[in-house]
C-alpha atoms as a PDB file:
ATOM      1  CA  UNK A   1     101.932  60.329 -30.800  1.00  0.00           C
ATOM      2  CA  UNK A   2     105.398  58.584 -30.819  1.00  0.00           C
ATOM      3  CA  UNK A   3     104.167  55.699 -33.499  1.00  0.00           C
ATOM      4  CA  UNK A   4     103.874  59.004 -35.754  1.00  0.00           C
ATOM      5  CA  UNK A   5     107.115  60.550 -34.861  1.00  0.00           C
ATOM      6  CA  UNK A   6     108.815  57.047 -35.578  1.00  0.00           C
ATOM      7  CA  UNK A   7     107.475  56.625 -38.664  1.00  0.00           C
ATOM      8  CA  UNK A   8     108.628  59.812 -39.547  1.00  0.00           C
ATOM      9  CA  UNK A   9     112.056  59.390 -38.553  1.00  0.00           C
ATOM     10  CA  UNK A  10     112.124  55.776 -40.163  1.00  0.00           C
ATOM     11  CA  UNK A  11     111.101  57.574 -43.395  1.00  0.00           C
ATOM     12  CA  UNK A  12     113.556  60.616 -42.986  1.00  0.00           C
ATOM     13  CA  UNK A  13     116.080  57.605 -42.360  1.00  0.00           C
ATOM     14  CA  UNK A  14     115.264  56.026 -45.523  1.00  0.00           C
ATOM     15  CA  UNK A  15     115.045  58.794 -47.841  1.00  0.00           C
ATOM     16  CA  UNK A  16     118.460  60.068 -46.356  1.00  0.00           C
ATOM     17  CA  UNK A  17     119.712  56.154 -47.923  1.00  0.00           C
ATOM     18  CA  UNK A  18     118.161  56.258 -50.807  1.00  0.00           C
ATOM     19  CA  UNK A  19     120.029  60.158 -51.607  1.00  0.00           C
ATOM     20  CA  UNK A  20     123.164  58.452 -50.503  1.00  0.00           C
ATOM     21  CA  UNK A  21     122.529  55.996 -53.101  1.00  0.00           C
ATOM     22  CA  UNK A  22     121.734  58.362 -55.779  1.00  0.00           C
ATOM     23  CA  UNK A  23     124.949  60.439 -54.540  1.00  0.00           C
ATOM     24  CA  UNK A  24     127.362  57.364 -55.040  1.00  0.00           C
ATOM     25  CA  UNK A  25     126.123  56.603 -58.810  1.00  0.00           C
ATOM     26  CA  UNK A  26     126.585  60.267 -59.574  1.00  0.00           C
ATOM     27  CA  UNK A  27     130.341  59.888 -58.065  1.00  0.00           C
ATOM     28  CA  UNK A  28     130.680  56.776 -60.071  1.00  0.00           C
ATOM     29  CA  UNK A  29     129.067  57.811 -63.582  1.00  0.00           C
ATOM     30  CA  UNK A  30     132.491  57.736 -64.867  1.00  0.00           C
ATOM     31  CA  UNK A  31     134.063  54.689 -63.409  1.00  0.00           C
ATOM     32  CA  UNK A  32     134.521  51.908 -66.006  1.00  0.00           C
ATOM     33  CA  UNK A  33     132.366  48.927 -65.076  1.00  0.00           C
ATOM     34  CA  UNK A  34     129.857  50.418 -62.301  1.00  0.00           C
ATOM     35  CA  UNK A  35     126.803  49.231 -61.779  1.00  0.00           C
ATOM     36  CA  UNK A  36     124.657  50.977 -60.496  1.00  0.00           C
ATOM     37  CA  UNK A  37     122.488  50.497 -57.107  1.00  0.00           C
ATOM     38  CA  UNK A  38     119.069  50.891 -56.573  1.00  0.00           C
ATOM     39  CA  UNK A  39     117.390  52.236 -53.537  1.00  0.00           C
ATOM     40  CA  UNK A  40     113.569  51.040 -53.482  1.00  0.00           C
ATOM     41  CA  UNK A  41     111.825  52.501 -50.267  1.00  0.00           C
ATOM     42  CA  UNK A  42     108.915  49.786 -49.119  1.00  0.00           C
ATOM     43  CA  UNK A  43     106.242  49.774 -46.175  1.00  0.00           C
ATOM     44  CA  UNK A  44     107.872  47.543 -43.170  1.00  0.00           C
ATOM     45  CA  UNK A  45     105.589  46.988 -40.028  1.00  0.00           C
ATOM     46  CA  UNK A  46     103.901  49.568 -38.027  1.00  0.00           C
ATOM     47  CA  UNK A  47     104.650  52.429 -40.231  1.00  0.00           C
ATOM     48  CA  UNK A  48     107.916  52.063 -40.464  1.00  0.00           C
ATOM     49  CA  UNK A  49     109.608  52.153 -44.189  1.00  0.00           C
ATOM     50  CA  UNK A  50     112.349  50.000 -45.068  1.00  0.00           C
ATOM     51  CA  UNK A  51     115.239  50.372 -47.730  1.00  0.00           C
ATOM     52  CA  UNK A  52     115.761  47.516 -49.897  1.00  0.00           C
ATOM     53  CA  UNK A  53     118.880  47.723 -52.075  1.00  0.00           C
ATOM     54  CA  UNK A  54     118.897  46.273 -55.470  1.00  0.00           C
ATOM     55  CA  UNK A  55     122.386  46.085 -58.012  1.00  0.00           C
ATOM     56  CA  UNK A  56     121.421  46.639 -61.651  1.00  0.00           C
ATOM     57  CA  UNK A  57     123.390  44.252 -63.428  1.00  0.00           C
ATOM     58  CA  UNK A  58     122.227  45.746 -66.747  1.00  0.00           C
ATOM     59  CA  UNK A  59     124.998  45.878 -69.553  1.00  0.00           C
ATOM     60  CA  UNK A  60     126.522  49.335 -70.521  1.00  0.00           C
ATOM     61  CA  UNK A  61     128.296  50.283 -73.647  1.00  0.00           C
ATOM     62  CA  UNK A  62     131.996  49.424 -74.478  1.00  0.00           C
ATOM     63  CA  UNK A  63     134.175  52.276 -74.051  1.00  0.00           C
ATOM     64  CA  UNK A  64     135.960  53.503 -76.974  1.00  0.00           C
ATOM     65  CA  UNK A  65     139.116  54.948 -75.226  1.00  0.00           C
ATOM     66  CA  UNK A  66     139.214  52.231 -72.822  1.00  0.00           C
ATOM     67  CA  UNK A  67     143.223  51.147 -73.526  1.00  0.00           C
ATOM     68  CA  UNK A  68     144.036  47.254 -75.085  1.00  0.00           C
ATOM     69  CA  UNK A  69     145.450  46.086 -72.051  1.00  0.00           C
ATOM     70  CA  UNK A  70     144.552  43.474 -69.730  1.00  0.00           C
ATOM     71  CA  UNK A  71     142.947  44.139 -66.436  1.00  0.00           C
ATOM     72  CA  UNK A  72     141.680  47.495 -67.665  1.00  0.00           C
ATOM     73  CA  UNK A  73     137.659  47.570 -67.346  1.00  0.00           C
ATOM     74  CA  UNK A  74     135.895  48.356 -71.231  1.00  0.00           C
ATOM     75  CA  UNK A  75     132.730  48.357 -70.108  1.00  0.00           C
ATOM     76  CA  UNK A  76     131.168  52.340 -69.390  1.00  0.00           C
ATOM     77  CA  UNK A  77     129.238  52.591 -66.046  1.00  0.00           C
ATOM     78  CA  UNK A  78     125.319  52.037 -66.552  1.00  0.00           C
ATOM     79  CA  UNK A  79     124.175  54.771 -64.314  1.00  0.00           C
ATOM     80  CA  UNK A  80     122.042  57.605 -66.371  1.00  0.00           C
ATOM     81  CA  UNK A  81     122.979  60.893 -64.951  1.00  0.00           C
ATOM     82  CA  UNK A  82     119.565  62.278 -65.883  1.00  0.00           C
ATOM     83  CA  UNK A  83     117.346  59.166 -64.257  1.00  0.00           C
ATOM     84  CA  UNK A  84     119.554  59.922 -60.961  1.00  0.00           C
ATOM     85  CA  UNK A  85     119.240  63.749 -60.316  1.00  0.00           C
ATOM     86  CA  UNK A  86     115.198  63.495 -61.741  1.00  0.00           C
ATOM     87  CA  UNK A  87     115.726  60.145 -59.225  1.00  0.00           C
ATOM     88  CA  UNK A  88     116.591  63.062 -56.177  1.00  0.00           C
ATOM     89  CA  UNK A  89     113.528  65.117 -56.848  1.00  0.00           C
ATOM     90  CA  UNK A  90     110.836  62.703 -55.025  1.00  0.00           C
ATOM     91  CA  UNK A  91     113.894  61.876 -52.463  1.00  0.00           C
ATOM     92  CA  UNK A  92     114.219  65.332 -51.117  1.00  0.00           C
ATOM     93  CA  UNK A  93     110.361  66.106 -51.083  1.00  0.00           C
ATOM     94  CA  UNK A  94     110.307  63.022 -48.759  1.00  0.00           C
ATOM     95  CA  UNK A  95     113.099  64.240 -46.951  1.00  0.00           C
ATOM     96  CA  UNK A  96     111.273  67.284 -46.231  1.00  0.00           C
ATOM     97  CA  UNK A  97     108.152  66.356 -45.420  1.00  0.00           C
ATOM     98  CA  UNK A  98     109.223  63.888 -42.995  1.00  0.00           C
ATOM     99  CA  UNK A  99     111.122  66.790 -41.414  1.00  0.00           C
ATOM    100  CA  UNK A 100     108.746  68.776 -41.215  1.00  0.00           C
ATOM    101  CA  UNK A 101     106.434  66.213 -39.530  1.00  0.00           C
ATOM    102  CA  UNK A 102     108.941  65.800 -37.160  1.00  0.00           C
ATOM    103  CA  UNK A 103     108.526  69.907 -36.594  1.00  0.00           C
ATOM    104  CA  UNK A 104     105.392  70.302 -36.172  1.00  0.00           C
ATOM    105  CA  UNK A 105     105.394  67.774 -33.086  1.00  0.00           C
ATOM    106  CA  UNK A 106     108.040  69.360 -31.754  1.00  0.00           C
ATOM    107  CA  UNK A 107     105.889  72.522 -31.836  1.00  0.00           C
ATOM    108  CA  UNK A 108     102.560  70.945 -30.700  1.00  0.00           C
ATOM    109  CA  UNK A 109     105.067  69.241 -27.361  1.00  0.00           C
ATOM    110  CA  UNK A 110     106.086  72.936 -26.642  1.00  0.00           C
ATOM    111  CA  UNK A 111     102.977  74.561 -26.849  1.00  0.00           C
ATOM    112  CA  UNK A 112     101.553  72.086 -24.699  1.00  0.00           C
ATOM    113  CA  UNK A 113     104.508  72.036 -21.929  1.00  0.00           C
ATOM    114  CA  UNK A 114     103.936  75.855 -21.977  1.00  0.00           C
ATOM    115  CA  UNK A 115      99.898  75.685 -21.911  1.00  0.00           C
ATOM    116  CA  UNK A 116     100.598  73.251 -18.326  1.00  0.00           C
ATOM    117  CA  UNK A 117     103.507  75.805 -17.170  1.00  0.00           C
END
């Protein structure tokens, strides 16, 4: 019974991660020379899921009103605002699945303290 509740907080850990990722592109889809991160959620040992981060180096668009000076980033941000929020859909199912998992044991310990009581 607790190999099933960890792997259901290890998941709930991960997909809370993986939503922080998504949440930092979103606050950076506007910041000149972002790149965005990538969350990838992967099996680890003994039902356990692991977050591995990856940085997408891909190139973005110059940006137009981006002034001629030096230091001053030209480059947009690559993160698409539509990939992340469809991104958050499967994130938060996971997130509340796991959860409830993690409910339903809860339940099942309480009915059985009370069924010995």
């Amino acid at each position: 019974m607790m190999t099933g509740l960890n792997s259901a907080l290890s998941s709930l850990k991960a997909h809370d991660r993986k939503m922080a990722v998504n949440a930092n592109n979103i606050a950076n889809v506007n910041t000149n020379g972002f790149k965005r991160d990538q969350a990838v959620l992967e099996e680890a040992g003994e039902g356990d899921v692991r977050v591995t981060l990856r940085k997408d180096r891909s190139p973005a668009p110059e940006d137009p009103l981006a002034p001629d000076a030096p230091n001053v980033e030209k480059e947009l941000s690559n993160v698409d605002l539509a990939d992340e929020m469809t991104g958050m859909i499967p994130t938060e199912i996971g997130y509340k699945a796991n959860l409830k998992t993690i409910q339903a044991r809860d339940e099942m310990v309480g009915t059985l303290l009370n069924t010995l009581a």
